[in-house]
N, C-alpha and C. Protein backbone atom coordinates (compact mmCIF):
# COMPACT_ATOMS: atom_id res chain seq x y z
N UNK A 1 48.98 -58.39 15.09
CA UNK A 1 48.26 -58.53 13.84
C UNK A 1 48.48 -57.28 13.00
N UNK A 2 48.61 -57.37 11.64
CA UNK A 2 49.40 -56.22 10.79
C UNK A 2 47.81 -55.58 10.45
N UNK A 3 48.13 -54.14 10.18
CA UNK A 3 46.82 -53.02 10.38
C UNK A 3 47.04 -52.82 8.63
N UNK A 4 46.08 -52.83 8.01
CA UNK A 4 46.04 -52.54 6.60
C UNK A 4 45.47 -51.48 6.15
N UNK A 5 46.00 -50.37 5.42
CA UNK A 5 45.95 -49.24 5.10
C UNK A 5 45.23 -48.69 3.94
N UNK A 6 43.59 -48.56 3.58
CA UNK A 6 43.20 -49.24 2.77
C UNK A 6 43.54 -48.11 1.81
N UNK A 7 44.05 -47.00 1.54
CA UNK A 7 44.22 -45.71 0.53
C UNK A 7 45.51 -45.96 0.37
N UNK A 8 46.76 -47.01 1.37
CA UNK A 8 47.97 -47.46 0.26
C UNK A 8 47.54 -48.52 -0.44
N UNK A 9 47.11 -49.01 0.03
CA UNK A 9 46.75 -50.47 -0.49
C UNK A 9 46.22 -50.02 -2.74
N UNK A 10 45.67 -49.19 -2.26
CA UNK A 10 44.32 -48.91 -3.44
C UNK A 10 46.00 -47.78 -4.44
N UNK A 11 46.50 -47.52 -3.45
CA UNK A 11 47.48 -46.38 -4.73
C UNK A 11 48.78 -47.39 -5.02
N UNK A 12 49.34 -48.70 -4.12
CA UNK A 12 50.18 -49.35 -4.27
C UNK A 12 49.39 -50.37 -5.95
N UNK A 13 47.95 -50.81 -5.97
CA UNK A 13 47.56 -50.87 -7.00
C UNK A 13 47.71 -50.75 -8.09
N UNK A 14 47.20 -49.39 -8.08
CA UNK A 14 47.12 -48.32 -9.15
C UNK A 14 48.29 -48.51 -9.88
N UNK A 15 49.41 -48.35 -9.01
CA UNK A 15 50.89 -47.98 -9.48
C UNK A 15 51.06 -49.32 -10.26
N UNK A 16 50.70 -50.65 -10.04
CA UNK A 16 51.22 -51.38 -10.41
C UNK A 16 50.51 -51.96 -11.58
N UNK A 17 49.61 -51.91 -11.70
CA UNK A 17 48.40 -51.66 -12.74
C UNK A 17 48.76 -50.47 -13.95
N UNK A 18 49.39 -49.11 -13.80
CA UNK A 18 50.14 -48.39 -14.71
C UNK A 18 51.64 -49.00 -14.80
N UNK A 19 52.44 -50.10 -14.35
CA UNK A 19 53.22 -50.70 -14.99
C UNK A 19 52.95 -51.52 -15.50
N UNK A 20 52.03 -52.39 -15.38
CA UNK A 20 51.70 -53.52 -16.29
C UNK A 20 51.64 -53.42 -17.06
N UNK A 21 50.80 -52.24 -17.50
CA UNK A 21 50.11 -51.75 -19.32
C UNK A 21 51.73 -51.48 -19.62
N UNK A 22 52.29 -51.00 -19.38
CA UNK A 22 53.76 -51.04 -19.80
C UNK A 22 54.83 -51.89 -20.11
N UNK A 23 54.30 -52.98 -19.40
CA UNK A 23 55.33 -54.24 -18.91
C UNK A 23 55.27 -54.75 -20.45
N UNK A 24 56.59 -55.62 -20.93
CA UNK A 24 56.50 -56.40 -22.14
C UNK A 24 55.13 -57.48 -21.92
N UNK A 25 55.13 -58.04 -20.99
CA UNK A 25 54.39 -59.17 -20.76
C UNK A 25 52.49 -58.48 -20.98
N UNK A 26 52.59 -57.73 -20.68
CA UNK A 26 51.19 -57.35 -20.81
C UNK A 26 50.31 -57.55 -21.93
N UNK A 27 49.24 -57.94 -21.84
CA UNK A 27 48.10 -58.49 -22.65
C UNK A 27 46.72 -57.75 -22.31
N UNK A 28 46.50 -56.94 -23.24
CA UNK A 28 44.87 -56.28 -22.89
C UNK A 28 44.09 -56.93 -22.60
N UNK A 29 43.16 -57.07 -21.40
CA UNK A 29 41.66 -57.73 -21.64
C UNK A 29 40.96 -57.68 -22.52
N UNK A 30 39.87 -58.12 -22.46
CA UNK A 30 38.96 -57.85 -23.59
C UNK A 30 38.31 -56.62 -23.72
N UNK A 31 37.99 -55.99 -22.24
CA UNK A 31 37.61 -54.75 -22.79
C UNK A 31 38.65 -53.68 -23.06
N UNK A 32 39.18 -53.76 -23.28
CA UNK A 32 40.41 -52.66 -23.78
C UNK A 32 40.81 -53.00 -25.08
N UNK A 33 40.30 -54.01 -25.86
CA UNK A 33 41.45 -54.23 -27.09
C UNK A 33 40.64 -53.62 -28.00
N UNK A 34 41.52 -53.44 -29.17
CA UNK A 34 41.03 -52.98 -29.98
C UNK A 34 41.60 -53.38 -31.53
N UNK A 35 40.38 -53.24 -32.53
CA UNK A 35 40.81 -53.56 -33.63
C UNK A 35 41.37 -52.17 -34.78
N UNK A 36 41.66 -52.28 -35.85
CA UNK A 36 42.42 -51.23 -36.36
C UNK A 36 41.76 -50.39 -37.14
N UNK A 37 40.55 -50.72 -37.51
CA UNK A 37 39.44 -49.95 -37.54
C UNK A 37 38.84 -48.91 -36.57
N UNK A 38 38.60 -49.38 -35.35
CA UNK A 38 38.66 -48.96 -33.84
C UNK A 38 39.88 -47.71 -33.67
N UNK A 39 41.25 -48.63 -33.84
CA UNK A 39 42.16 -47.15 -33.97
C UNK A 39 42.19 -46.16 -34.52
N UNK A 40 41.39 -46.38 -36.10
CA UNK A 40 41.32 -45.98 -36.84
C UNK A 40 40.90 -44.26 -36.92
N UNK A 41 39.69 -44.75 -36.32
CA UNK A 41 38.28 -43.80 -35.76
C UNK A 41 39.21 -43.04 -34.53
N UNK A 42 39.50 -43.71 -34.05
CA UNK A 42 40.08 -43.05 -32.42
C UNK A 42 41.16 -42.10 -32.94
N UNK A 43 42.12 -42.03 -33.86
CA UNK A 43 43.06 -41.18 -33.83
C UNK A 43 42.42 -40.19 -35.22
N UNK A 44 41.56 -40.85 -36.07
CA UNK A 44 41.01 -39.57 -37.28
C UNK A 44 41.58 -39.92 -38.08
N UNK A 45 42.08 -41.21 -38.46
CA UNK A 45 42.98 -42.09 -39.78
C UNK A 45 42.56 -42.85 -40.35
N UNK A 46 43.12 -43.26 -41.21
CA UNK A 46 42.60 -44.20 -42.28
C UNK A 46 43.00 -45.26 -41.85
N UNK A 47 42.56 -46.64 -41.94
CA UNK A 47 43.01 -48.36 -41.58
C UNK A 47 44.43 -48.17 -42.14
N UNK A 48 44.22 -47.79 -43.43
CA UNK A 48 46.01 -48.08 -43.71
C UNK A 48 47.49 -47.33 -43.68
N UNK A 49 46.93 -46.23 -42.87
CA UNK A 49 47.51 -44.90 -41.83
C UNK A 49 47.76 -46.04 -40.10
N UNK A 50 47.22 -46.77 -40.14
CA UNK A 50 47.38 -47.62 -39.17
C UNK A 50 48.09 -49.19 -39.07
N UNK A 51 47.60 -49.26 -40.16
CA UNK A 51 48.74 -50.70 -40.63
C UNK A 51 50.13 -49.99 -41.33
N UNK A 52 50.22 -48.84 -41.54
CA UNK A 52 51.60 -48.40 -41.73
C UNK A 52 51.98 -48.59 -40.36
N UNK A 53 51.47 -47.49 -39.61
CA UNK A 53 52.62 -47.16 -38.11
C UNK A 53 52.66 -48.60 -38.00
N UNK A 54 51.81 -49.56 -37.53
CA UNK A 54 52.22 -51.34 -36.68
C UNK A 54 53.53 -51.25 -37.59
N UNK A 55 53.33 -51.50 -38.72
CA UNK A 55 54.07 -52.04 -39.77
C UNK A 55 55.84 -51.40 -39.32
N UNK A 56 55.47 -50.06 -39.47
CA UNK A 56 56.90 -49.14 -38.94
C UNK A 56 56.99 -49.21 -37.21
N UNK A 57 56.19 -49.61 -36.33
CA UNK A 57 56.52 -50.34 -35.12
C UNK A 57 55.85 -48.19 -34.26
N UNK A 58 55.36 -48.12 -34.73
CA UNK A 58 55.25 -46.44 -34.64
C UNK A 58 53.96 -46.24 -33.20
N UNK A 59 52.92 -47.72 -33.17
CA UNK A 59 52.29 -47.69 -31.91
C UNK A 59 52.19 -49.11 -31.81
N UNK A 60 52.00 -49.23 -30.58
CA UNK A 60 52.20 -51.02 -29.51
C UNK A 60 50.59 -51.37 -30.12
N UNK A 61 51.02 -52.65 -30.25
CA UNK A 61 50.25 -53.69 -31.38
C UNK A 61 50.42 -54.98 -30.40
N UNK A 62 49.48 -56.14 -30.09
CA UNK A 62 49.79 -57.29 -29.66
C UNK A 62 49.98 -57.94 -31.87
N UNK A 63 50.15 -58.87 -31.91
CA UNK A 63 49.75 -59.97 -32.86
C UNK A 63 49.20 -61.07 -32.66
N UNK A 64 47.82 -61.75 -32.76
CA UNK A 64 47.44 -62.60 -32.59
C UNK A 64 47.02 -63.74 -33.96
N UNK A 65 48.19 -64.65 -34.77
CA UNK A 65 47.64 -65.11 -36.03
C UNK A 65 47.86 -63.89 -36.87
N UNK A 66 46.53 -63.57 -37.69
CA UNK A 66 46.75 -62.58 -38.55
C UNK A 66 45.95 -61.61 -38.05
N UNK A 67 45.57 -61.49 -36.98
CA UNK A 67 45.10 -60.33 -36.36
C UNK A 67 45.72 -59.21 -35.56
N UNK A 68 46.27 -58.14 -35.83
CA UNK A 68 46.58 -57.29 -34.65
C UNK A 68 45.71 -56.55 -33.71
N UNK A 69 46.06 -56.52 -32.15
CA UNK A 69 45.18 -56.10 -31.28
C UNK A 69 45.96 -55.13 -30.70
N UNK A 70 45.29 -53.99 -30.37
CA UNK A 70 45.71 -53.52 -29.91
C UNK A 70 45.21 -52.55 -28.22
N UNK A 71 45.47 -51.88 -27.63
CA UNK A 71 45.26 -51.69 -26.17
C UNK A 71 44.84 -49.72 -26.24
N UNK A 72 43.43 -50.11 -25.70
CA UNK A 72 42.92 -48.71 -26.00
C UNK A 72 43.91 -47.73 -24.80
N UNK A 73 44.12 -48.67 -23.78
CA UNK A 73 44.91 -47.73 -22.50
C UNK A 73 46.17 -47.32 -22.83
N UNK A 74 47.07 -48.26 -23.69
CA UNK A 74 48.14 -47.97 -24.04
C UNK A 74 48.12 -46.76 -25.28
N UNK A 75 47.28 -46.81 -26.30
CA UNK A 75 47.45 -45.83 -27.25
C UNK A 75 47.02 -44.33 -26.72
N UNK A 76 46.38 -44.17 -25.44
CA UNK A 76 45.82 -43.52 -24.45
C UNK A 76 47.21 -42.77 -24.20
N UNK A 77 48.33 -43.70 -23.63
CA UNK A 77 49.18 -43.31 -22.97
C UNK A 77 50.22 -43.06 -23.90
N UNK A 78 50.53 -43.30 -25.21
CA UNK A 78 51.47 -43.35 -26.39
C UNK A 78 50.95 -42.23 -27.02
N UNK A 79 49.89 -41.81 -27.35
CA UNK A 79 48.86 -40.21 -27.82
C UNK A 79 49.80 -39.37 -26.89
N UNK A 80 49.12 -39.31 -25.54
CA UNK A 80 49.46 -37.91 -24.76
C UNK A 80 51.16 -37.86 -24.91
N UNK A 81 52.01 -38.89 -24.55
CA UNK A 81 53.59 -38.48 -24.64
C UNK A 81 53.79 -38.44 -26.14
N UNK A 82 52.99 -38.28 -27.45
CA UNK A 82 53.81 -38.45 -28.56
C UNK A 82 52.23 -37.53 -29.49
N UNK A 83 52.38 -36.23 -28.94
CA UNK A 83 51.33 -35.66 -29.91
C UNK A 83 51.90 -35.11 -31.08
N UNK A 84 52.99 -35.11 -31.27
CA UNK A 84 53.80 -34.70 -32.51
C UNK A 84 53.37 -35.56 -33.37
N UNK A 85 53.79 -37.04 -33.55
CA UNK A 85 53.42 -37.87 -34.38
C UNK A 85 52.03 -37.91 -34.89
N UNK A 86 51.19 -37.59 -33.64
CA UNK A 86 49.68 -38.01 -34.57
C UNK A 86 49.12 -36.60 -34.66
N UNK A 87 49.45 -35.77 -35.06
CA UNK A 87 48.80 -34.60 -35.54
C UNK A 87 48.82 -34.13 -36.59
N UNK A 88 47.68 -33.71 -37.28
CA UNK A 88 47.76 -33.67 -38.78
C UNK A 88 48.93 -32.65 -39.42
């Protein structure tokens, strides 16, 4: 009978859970999405400092209809590797 390792188990997870948010296929839950107002506030910009970048493809955006959503974990992770861009 196979012995299960419960601290790989929990970091084999993890790992795959930080590719997902990465993966094309990925879709925020609900608690993670966010609207562009929401981004807005979160980075210290204006709504239309934010519908530029989507617009110029500058941070990951789902599209839903005429709504864009976007992923508080991912702009999380697009901030820390890209503080050049969002600094005043």
């Amino acid at each position: 009978m196979p012995v299960f390792n419960k601290e790989k188990l929990k970091k084999n997870q993890s790992s795959e859970k930080r590719k997902s948010i990465s993966s094309k296929n990925y879709f925020p839950p609900k608690e993670d999405q966010m609207t562009q107002s929401e981004v807005a506030e979160m980075f210290g910009r204006t709504v239309q400092t934010i519908i530029n970048w989507k617009k110029n493809n500058v941070i990951p955006y789902y599209q839903i209809g005429r709504h864009p959503i976007f992923s508080r974990k991912q702009l999380t992770e697009f901030a820390s590797r890209n503080q050049n861009r969002i600094a005043d």
